[in-house]
Protein backbone atom coordinates (compact mmCIF):
# COMPACT_ATOMS: atom_id res chain seq x y z
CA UNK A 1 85.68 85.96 73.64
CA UNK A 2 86.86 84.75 77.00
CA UNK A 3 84.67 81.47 77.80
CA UNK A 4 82.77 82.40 81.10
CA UNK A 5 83.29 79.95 83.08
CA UNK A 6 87.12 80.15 82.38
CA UNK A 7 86.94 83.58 82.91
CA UNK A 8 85.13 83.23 85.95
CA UNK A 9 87.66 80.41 87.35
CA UNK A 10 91.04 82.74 86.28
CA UNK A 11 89.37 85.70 88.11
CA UNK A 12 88.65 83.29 91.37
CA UNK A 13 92.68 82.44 91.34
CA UNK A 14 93.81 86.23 90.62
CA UNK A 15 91.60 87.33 93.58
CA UNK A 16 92.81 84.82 95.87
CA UNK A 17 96.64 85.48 94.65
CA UNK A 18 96.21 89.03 95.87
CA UNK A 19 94.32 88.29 99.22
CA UNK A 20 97.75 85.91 99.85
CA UNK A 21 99.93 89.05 99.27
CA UNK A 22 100.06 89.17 95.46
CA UNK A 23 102.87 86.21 96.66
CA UNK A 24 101.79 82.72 95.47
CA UNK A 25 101.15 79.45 92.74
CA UNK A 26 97.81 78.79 91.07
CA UNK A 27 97.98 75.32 90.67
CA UNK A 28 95.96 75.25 87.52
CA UNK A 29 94.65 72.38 85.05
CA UNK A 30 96.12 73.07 81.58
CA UNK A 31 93.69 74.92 79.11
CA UNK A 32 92.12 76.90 81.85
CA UNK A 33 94.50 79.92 80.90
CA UNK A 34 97.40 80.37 83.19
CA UNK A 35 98.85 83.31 81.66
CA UNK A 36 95.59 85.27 81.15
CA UNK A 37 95.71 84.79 85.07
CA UNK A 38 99.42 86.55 84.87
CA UNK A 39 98.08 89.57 82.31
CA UNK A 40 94.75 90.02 84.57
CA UNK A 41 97.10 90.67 87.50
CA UNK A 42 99.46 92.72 85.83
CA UNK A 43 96.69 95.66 85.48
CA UNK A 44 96.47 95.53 89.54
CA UNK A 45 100.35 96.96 89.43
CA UNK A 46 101.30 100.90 88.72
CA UNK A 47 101.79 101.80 85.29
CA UNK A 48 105.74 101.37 84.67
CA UNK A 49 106.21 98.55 86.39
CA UNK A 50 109.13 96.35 85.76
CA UNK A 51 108.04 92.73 84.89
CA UNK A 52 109.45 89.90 84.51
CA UNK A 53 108.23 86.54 83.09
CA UNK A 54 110.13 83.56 83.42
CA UNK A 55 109.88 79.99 81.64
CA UNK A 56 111.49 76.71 80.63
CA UNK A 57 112.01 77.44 76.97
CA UNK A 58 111.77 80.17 74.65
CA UNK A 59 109.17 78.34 72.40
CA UNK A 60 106.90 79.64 75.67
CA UNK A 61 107.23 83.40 74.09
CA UNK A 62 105.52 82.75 71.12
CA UNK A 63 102.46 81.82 73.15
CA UNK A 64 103.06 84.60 75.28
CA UNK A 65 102.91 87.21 72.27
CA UNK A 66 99.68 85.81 71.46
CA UNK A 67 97.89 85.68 74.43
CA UNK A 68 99.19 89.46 74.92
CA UNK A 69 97.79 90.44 71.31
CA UNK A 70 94.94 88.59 72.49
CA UNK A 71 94.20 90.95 75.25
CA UNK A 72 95.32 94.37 73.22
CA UNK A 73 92.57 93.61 70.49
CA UNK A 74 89.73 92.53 73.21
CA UNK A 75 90.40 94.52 75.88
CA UNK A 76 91.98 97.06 74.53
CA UNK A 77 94.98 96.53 76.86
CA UNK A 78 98.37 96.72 76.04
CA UNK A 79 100.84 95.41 78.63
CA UNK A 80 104.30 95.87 76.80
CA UNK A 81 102.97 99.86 76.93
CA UNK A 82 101.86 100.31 80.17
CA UNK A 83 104.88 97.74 81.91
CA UNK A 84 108.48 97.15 81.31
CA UNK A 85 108.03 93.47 80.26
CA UNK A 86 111.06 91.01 80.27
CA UNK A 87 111.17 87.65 78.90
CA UNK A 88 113.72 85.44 80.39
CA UNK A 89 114.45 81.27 80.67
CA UNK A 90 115.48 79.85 83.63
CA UNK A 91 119.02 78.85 82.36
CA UNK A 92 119.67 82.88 81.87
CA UNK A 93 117.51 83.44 84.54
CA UNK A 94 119.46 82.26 87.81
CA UNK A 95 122.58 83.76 86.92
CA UNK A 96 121.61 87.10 87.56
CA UNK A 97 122.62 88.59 90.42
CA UNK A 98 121.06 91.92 92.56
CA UNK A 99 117.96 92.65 90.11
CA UNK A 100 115.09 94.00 91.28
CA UNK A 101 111.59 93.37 89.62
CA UNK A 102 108.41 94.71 90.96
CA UNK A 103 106.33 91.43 90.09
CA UNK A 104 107.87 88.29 88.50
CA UNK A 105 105.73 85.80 87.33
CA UNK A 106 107.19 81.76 87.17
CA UNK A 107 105.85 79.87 84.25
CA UNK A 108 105.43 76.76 85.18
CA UNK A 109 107.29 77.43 88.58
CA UNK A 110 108.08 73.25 89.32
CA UNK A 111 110.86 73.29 86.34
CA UNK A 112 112.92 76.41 88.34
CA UNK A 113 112.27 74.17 91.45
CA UNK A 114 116.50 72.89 91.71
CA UNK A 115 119.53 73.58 93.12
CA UNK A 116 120.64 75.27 90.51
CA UNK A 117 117.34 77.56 89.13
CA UNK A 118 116.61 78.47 92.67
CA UNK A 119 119.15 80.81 93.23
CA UNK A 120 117.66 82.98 90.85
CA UNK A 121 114.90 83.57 94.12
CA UNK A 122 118.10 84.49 96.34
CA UNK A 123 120.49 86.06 94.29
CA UNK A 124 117.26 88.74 92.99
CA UNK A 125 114.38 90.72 95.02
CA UNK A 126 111.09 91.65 93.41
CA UNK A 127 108.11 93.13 95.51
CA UNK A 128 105.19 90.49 93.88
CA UNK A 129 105.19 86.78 92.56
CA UNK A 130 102.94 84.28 91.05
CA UNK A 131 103.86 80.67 90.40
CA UNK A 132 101.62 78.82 87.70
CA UNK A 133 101.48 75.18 87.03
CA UNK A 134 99.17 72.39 86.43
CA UNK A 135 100.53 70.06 89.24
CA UNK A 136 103.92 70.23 91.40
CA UNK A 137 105.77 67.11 92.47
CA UNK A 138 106.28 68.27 95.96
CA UNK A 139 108.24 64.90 96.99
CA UNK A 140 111.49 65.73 94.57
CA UNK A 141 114.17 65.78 96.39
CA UNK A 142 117.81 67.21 96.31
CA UNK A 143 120.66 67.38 98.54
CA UNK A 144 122.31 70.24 99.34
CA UNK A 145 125.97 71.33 99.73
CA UNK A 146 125.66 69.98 103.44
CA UNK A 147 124.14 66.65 102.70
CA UNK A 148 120.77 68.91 104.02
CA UNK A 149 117.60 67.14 102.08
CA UNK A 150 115.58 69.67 100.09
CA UNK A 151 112.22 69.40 97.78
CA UNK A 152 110.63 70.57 95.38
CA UNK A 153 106.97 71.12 97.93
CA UNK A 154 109.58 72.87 100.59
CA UNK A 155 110.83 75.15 97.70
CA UNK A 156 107.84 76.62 96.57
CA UNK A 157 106.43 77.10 100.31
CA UNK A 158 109.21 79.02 100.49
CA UNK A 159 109.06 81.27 97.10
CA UNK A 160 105.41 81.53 96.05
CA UNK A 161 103.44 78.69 98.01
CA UNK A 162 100.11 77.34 96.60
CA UNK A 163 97.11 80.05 96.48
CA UNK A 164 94.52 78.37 94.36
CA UNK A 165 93.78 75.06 92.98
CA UNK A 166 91.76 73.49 90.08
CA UNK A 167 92.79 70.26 88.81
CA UNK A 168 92.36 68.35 85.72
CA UNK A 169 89.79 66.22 87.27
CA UNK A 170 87.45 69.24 88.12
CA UNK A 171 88.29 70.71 84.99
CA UNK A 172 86.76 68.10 82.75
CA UNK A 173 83.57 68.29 85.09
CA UNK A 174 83.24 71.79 84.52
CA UNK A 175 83.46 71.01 81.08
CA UNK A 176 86.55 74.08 80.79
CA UNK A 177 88.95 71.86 79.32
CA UNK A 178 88.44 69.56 75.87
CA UNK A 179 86.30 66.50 75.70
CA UNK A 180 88.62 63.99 74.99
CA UNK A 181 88.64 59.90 74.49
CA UNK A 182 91.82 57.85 75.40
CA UNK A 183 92.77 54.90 73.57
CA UNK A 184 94.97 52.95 75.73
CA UNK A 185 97.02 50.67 73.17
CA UNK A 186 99.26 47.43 74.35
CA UNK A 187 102.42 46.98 72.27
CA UNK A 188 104.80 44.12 72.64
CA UNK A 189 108.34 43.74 72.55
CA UNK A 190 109.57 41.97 69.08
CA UNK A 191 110.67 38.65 70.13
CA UNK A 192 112.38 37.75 66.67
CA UNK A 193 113.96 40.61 64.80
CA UNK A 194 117.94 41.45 66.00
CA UNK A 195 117.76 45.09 65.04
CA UNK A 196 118.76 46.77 68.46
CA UNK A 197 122.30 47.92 68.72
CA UNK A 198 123.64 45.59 71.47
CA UNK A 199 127.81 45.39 72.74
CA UNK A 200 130.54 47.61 73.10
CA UNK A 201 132.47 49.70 70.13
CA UNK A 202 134.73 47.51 70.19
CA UNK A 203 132.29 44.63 69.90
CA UNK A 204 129.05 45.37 68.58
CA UNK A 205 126.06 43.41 67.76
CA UNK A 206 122.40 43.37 67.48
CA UNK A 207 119.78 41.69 69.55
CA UNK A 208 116.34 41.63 69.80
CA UNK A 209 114.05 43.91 71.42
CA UNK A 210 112.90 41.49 74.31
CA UNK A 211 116.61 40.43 75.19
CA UNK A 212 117.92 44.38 75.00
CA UNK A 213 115.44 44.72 77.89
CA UNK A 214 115.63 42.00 79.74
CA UNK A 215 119.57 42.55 79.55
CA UNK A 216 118.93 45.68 81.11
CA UNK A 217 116.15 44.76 83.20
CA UNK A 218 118.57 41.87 85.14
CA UNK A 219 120.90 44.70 85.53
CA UNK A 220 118.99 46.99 86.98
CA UNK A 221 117.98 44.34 89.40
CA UNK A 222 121.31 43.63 90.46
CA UNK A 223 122.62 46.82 90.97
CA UNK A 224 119.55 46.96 94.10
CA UNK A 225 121.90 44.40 95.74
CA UNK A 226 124.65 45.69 95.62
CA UNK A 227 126.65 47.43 99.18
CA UNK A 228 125.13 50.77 99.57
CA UNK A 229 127.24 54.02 97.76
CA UNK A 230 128.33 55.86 95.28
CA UNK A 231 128.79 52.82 93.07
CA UNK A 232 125.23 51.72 93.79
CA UNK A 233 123.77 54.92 93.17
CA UNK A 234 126.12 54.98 90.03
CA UNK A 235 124.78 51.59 88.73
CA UNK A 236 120.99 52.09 89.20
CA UNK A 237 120.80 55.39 87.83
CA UNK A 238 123.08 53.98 84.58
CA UNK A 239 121.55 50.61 84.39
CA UNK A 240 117.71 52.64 84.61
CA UNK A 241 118.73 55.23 81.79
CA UNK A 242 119.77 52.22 79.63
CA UNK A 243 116.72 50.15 79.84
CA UNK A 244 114.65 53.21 79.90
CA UNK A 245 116.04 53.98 76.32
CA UNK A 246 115.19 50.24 74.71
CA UNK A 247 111.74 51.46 75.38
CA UNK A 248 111.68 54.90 73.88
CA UNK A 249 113.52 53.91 70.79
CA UNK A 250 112.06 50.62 69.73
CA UNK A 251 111.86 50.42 66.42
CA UNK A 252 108.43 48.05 66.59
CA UNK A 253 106.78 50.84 68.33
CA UNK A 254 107.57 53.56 65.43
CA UNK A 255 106.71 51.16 63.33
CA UNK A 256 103.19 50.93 65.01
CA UNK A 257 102.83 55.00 65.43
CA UNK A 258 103.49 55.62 61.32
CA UNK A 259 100.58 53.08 60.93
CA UNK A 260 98.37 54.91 63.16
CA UNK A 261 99.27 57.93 61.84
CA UNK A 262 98.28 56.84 58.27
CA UNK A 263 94.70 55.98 59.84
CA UNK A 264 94.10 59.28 62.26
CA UNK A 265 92.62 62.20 60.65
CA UNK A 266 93.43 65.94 61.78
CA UNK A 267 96.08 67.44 62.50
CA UNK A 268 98.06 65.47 65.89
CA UNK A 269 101.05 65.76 68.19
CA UNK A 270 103.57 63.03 68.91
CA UNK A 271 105.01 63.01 71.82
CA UNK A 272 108.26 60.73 72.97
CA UNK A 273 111.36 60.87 75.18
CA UNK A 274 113.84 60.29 71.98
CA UNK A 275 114.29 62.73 69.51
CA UNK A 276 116.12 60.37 67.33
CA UNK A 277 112.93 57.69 67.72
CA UNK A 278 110.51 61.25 66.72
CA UNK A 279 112.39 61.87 63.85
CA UNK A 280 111.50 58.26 62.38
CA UNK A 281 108.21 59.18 62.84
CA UNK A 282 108.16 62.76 61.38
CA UNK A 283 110.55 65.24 60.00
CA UNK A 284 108.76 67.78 61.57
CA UNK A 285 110.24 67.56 65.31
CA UNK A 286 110.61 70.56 67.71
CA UNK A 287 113.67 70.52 69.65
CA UNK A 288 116.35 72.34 71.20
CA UNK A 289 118.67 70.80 68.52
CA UNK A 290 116.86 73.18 65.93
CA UNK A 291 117.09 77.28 65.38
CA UNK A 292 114.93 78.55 67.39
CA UNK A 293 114.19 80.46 63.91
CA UNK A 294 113.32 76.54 62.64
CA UNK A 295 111.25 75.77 65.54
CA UNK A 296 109.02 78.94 65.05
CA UNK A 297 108.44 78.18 61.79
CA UNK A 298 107.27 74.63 62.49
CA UNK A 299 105.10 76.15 64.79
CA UNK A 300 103.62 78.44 62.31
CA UNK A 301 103.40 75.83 59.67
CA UNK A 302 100.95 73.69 62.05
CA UNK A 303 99.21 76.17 62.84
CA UNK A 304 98.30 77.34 59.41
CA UNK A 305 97.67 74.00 58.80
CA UNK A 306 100.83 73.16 56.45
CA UNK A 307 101.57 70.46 58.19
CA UNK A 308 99.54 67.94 60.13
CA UNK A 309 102.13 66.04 62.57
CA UNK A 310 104.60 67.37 64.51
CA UNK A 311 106.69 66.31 67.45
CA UNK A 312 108.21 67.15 70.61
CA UNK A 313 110.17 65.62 73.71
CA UNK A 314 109.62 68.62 75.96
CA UNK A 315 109.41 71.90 74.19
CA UNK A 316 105.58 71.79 73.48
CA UNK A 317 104.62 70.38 76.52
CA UNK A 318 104.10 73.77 78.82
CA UNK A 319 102.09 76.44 77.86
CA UNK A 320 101.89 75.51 73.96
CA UNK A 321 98.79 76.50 72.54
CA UNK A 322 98.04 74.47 69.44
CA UNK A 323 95.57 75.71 67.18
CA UNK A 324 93.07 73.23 66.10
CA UNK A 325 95.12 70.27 67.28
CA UNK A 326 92.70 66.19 67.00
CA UNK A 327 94.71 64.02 68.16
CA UNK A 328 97.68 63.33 71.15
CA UNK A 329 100.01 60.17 70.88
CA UNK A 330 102.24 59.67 73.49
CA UNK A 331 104.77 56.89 72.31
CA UNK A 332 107.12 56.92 75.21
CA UNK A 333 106.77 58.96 78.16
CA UNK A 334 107.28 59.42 82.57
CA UNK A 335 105.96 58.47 85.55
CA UNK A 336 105.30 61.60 86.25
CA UNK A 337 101.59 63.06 86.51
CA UNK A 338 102.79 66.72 85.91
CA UNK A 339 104.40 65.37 82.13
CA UNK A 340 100.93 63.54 81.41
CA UNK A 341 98.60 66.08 82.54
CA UNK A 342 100.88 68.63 80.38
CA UNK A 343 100.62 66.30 76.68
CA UNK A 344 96.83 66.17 77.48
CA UNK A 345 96.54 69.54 78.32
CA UNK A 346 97.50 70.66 74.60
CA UNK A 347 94.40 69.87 73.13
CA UNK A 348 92.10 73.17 74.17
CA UNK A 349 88.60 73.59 73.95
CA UNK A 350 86.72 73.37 70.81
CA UNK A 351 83.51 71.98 69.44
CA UNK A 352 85.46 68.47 68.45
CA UNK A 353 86.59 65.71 70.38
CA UNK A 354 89.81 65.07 71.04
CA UNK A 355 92.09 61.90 70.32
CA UNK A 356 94.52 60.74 73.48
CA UNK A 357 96.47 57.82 72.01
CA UNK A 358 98.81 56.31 74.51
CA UNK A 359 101.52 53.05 73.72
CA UNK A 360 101.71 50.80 76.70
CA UNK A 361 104.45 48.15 76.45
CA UNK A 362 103.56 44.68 77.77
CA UNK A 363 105.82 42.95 80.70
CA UNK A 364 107.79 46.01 81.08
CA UNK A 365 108.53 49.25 83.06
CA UNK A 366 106.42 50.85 80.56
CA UNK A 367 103.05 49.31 82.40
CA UNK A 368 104.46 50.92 85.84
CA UNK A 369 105.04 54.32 84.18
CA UNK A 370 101.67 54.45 83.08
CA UNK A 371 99.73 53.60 85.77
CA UNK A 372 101.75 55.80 87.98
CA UNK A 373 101.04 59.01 85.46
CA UNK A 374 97.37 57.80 85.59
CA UNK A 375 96.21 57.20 88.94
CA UNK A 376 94.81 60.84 89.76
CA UNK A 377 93.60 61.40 86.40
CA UNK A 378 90.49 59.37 86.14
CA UNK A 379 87.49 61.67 84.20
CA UNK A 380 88.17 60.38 80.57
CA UNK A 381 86.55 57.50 78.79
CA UNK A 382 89.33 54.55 78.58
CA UNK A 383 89.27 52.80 74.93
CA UNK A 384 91.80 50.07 75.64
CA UNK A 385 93.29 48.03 71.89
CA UNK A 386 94.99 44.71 71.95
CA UNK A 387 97.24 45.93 69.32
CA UNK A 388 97.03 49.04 66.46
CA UNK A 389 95.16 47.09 64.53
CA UNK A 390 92.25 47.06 66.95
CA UNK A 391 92.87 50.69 67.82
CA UNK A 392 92.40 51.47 64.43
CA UNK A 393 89.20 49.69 64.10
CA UNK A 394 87.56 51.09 66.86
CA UNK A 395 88.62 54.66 66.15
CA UNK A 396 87.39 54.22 63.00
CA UNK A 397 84.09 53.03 63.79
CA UNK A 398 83.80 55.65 66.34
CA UNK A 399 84.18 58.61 64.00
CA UNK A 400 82.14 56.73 61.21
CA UNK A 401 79.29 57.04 64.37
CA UNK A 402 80.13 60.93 64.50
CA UNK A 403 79.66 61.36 61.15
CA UNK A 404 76.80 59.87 60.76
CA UNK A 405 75.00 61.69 63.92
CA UNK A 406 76.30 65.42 62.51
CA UNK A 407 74.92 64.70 59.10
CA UNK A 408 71.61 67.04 58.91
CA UNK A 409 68.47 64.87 58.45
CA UNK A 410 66.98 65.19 55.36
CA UNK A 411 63.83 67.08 54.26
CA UNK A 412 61.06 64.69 51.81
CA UNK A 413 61.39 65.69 48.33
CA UNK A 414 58.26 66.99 46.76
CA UNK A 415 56.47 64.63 44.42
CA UNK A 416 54.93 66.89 41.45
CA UNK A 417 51.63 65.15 40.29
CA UNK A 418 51.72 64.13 36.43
C-alpha cells in the first residue's frame, strides 16, 4: 500500500498542478513518488489520450513499468489501456518536429533544461505538462545564438514553472523519506607512490597523487590571470576537467572504497564520476557503455539480490528505485545539490537505516565540492572518520548497538524442582 502520508503529499502536488492549469514542476524530494504524481494525473485526462513521458535515460523505463504495474494490481488501473503512452529520452526527444501530445510529462525536467533539449518545447505542442524534480539549478546559464544570456530558472518559468514544493529537508521531518546516517570520511592524497599517469605520449611518466594535483591545481590558477577570451575560457575549463579527474580516479581512494566495502553489510551503491575508477571497484557498473540489455540485467540481478554492489556515474541517479538497497558511497562526486540530493534519494523507505558514506579529500577541491552539495541539506546525523579505518570502527560499533537493541529479551527458564 501507498504510505499515507506520501499519498497525502503526491495528492497535495497533483491538486495544485491542476489549479495552475494542469501546466507546471513539482519540485519534489526524492522517494516521495514523483511518478505516482504523473499516473494520479493521468486519470484526470479523457480516455485515449496521447501521452508522452520524457527522461534522461532509458534505464528510467524500467522504473516506469513498475510503478505502472504497481498501480494496475492496486488500483486496478491500467494506463497503457486507457492512454496512448510514449516513452521517449531527451536526445530522441528534441528532434522531433510538429507533434502534438495532449499531456507530456518531463522526468526530471532540469536535465532537458539546454540549448539543445529545449527545442523539443518549441519545435512540439501538447495541451498539458508537468515537470518533476527534486531541486532545479535555476542559476545555469547558456548563451544563445545572439550572445542573449539564458538559464536554466528562466527556462522552466517559461515551459512548466514551479507548482509545488517539498524538499529533502521537510521530507526527513515528515519522516516520508529513509532514516539515514552519513559518515563523512577524510581521505588524503598519497604523498609517496608515483602511480598517476603524468606527461605527454610522447613523454610519459608517473607522479604522485599530491604533485598530479597540485600540477593541475597551479594551472588552473594561472589560467584566472590570464587576458580575458576564448583562450581563457579555453584554459580554465581544460585545466578544471584535468584536475577534476586526479580526484575521481585516484587509485588511494579505490583502494580505500574495496576496504569499506569488505566491512559494510547489505547490499550498497557506489557512486563516482569515472567509470574506469567504478570498474576497479566492481564489475558490476551501469553505464551507457553497456547494452542496455546488460544494464537491465544488472538491475535485475540487484534486485533479486544476486549481487550486492553495483555502480553508476549517472544512470541510477534519477528515478531508480532500488529494492532493498543499505548503504550509499559516493567516492567522487559535484558541487551540485540536485546530484547529491539524487544519490541520497535512492535509498527509499523501509524499516532499516540507511548507510550515506561520502570520501572527502583533504587540501583539495574535493572539500569545496562538498560543502557546496551540503549546505541546504542539513536533517541527517553527521558521523565524520579520520580515515576508513575509523569509519569502519564506528560503523561497526554502531550496528553491533542495533543488534543488540532488536534482539528479543529473553523469557526465565523454568526451574523443575528435584
Amino acid at each position: 500500500m501507498l504510505d499515507s502520508k506520501r499519498d497525502e503529499i503526491q495528492n497535495a502536488a497533483v491538486d495544485t498542478w491542476v489549479q495552475a492549469g494542469k501546466k507546471g514542476t513539482l519540485n519534489l524530494s526524492t522517494g516521495i513518488g514523483k511518478t505516482f504524481c504523473f499516473i494520479k494525473a493521468t486519470r484526470l485526462l479523457p480516455k485515449g489520450s496521447k501521452i508522452l513521458f520524457l527522461a534522461e535515460t532509458t534505464q528510467r523505463e524500467i522504473d516506469l513499468e513498475k510503478d505502472l504495474a504497481f498501480f494496475k494490481k492496486l488500483f486496478k488501473y491500467d494506463l497503457k489501456k486507457t492512454h496512448q503512452l510514449t516513452f521517449l529520452c531527451y536526445q530522441s526527444a528534441y528532434k522531433l518536429v510538429d507533434q502534438e501530445w495532449d499531456f507530456v510529462c518531463a522526468d526530471e525536467i532540469h536535465s532537458s533544461l539546454t540549448p539543445q533539449y529545449v527545442q523539443f518545447y518549441k519545435n512540439n505542442t501538447y495541451k498539458h505538462i508537468m515537470g518533476l524534480s527534486a531541486t532545479v539549478d535555476r542559476n545555469t546559464a547558456y548563451l544563445d545564438e545572439e550572445g542573449n544570456q539564458l538559464t536554466k530558472g528562466l527556462w522552466v518559468d517559461q515551459i512548466a514553472p514551479v507548482c509545488f514544493k517539498y524538499n529533502l529537508n521537510q521530507a526527513v521531518e515528515d519522516g516520508t523519506t529513509k532514516k539515514l546516517r552519513m559518515f563523512i570520511i577524510n581521505h588524503g592524497l598519497d604523498l609517496v607512490n608515483k602511480n598517476v599517469p603524468a606527461g605527454t605520449k610522447a613523454a610519459p611518466f608517473m607522479t604522485t597523487e599530491k604533485e598530479s594535483y597540485d600540477y593541475w591545481d597551479n594551472q588552473f590558477k594561472k589560467a584566472l590571470f590570464l587576458p580575458d577570451g576564448n583562450m581563457k575560457t579555453f584554459k580554465i575549463r581544460t585545466t578544471s576537467a584535468a584536475r577534476a579527474k586526479v580526484l575521481y580516479t585516484l587509485p588511494s581512494k579505490i583502494r580505500e572504497v574495496l576496504k569499506l566495502l569488505q566491512a559494510v553489510k547489505g547490499k550498497t551503491l557506489v557512486f563516482g564520476n569515472s567509470i574506469e575508477a567504478l570498474s576497479l571497484v566492481t564489475p558490476n557498473v551501469i553505464s551507457n557503455k553497456n547494452s542496455e540489455k546488460a544494464n537491465a540485467q544488472l538491475r535485475q540481478d540487484f534486485d533479486a539480490g544476486k549481487v550486492d554492489t553495483i555502480a553508476s556515474f549517472k544512470m541510477l541517479k534519477q528515478g531508480a528505485n532500488l529494492k532493498d538497497l543499505d548503504n550509499t558511497i559516493l567516492m567522487s562526486y559535484y558541487s551540485k545539490e540536485l546530484d547529491m540530493i539524487q544519490a541520497i534519494g535512492r535509498q527509499r523507505v523501509n524499516n532499516k537505516t540507511g548507510n550515506i558514506f561520502i570520501y572527502v579529500t583533504s587540501g583539495t577541491q574535493e572539500i569545496k565540492w562538498y560543502r557546496k552539495a551540503m549546505e541546504n541539506i542539513n536533517n541527517y546525523e553527521e558521523i565524520h572518520c579520520n580515515s576508513t579505518d575509523d569509519c569502519i570502527t564506528k560503523y561497526r560499533a554502531i550496528i553491533e548497538e542495533e543488534t543488540q537493541k532488536s534482539k528479543p529479551v529473553g523469557k526465565a527458564s523454568k526451574v523443575q524442582s528435584a
